[in-house]
C-alpha atoms as a PDB file:
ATOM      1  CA  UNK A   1     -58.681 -26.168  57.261  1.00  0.00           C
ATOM      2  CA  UNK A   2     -54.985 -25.656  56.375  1.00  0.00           C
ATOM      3  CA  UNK A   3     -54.439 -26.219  52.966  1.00  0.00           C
ATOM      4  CA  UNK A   4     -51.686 -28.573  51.652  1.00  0.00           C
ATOM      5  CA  UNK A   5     -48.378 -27.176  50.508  1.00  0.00           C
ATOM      6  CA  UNK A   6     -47.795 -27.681  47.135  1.00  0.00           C
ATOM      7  CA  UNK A   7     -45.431 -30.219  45.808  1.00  0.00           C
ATOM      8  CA  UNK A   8     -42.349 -29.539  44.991  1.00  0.00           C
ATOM      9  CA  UNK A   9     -41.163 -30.448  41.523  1.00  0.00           C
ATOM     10  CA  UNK A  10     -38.016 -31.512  41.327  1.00  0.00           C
ATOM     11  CA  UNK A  11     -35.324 -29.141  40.055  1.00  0.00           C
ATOM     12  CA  UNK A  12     -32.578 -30.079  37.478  1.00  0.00           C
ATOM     13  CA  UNK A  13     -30.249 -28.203  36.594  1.00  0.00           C
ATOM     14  CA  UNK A  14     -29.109 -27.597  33.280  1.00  0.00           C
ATOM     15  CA  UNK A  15     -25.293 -26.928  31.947  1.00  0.00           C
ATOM     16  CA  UNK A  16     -24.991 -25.358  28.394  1.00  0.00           C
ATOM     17  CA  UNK A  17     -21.788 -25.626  26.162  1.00  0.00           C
ATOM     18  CA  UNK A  18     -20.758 -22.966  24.107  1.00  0.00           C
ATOM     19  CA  UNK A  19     -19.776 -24.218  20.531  1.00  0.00           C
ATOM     20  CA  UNK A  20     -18.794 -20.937  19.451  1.00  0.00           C
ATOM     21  CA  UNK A  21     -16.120 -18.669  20.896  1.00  0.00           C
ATOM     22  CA  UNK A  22     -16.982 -16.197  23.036  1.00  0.00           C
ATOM     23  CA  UNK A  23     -15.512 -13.336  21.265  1.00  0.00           C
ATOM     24  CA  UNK A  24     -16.613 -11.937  17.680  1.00  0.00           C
ATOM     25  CA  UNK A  25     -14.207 -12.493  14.640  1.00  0.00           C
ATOM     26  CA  UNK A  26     -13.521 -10.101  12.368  1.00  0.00           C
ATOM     27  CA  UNK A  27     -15.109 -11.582   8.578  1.00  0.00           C
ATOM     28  CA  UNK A  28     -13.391 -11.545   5.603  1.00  0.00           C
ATOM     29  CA  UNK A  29     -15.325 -12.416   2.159  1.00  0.00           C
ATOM     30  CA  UNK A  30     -13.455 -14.014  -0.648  1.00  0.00           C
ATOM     31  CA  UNK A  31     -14.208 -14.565  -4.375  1.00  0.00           C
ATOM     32  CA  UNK A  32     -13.831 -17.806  -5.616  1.00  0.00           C
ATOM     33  CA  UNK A  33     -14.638 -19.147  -9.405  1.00  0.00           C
ATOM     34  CA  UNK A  34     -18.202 -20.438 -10.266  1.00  0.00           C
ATOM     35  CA  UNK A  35     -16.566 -23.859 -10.812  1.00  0.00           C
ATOM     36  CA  UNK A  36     -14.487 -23.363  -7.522  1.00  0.00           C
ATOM     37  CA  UNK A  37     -17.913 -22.751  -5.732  1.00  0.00           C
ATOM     38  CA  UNK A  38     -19.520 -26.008  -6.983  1.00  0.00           C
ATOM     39  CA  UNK A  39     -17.068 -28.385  -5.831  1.00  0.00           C
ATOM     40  CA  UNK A  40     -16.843 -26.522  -2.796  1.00  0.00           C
ATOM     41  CA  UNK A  41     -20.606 -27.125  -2.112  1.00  0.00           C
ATOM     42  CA  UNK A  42     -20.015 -30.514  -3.522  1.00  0.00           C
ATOM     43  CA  UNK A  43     -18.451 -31.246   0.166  1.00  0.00           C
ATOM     44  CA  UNK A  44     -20.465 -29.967   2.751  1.00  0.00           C
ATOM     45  CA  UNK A  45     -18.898 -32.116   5.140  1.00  0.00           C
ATOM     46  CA  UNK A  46     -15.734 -29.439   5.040  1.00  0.00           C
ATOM     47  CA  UNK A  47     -15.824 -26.504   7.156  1.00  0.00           C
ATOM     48  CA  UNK A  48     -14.058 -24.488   4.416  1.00  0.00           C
ATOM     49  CA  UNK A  49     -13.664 -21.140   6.958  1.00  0.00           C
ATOM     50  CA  UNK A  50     -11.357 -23.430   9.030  1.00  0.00           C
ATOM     51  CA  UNK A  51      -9.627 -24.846   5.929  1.00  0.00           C
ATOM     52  CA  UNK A  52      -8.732 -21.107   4.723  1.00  0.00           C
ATOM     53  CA  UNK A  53      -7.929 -19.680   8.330  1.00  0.00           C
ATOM     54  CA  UNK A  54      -5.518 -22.488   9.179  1.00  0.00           C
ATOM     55  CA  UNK A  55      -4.183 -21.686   5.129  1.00  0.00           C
ATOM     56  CA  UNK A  56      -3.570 -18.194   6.105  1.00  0.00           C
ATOM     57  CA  UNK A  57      -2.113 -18.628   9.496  1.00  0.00           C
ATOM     58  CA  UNK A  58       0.359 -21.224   7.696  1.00  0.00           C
ATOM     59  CA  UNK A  59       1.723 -18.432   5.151  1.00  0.00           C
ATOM     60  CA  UNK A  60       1.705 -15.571   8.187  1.00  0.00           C
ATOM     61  CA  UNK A  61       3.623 -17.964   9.793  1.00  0.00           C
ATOM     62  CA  UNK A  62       6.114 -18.430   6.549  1.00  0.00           C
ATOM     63  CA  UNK A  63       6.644 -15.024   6.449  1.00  0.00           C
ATOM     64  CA  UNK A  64       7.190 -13.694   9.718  1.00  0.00           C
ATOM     65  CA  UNK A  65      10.077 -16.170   9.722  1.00  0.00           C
ATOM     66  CA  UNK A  66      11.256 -14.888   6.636  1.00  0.00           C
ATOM     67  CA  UNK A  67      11.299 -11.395   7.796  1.00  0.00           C
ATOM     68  CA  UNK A  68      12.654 -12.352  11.331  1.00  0.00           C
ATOM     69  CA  UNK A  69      15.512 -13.939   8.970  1.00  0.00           C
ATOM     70  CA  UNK A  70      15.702 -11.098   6.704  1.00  0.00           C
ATOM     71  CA  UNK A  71      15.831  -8.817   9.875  1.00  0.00           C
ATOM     72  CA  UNK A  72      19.276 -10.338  11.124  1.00  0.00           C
ATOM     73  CA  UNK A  73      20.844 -10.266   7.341  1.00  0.00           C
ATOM     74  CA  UNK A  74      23.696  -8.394   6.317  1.00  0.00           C
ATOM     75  CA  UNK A  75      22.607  -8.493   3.106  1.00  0.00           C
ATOM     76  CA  UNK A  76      22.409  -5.174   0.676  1.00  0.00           C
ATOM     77  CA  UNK A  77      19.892  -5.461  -2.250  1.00  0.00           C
ATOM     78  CA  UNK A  78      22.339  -5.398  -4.462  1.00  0.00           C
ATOM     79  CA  UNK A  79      23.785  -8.570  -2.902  1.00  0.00           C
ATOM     80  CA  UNK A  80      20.173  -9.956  -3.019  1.00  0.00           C
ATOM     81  CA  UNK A  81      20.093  -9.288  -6.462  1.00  0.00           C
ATOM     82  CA  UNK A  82      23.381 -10.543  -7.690  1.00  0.00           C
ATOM     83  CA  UNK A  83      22.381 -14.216  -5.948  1.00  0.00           C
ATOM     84  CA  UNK A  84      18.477 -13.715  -7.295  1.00  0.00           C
ATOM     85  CA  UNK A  85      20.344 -13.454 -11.095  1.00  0.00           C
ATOM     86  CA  UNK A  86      22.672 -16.321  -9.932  1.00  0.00           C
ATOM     87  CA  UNK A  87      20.280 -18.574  -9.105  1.00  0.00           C
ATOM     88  CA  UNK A  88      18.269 -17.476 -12.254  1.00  0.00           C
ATOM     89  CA  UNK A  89      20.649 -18.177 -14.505  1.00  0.00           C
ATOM     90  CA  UNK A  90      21.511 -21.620 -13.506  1.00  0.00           C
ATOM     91  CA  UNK A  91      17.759 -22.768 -13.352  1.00  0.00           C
ATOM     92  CA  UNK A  92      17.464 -21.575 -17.101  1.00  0.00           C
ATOM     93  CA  UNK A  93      20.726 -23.398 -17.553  1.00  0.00           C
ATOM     94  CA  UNK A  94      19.736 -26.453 -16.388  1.00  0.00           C
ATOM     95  CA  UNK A  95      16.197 -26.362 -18.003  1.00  0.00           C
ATOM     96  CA  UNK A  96      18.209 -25.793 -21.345  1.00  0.00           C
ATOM     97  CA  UNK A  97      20.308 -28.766 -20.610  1.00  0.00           C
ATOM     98  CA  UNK A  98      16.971 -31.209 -19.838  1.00  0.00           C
ATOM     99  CA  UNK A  99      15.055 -29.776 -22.998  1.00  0.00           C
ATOM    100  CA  UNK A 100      17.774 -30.697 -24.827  1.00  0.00           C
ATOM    101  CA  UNK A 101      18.170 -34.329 -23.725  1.00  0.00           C
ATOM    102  CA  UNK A 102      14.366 -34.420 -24.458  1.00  0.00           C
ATOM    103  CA  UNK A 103      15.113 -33.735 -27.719  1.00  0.00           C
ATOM    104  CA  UNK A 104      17.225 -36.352 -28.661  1.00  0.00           C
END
């Protein structure tokens, strides 16, 4: 007697997302106050990695332009300095001015 073949289950194929990137990122570790730390665990719902990498690729972003700016100057440090006391000098000016006006 020939014996039945056996049935054949049906197959299904099964696709699987990565949710992660592929490739390994390099981990940095911060230190943050205690009181930092507990309203930071206060919201879980926050990924607070993304909220500090897109914060740090903001400011590289700040300051490559500033050096790509810097770069094309014609600027001496002297000059830098001379507009740096400039620009000093009238802030304290006009803080003088609006502390006075408080005052009376």
């Amino acid at each position: 007697m020939i014996s039945p073949l056996p049935r054949r289950r049906s197959l299904r194929k099964v696709h699987y997302v990565s949710t992660h990137n592929s490739f390994q990122m390099p981990n940095i570790t911060l230190a943050v106050s205690e009181d930092l730390h507990r309203r930071m665990r206060a919201h879980p719902e926050i990924r607070w990695s993304e909220v500090v990498r897109r914060i740090l690729s903001q400011r590289l972003r700040d300051l490559e332009r500033m050096e790509a700016i810097a770069k094309r100057s014609t600027l001496t440090a002297r000059d830098v300095d001379e507009i740096a006391h400039l620009v000093n000098e009238g802030l304290r000016r006009r803080i003088e001015k609006s502390r006075q006006a408080a005052r009376r």
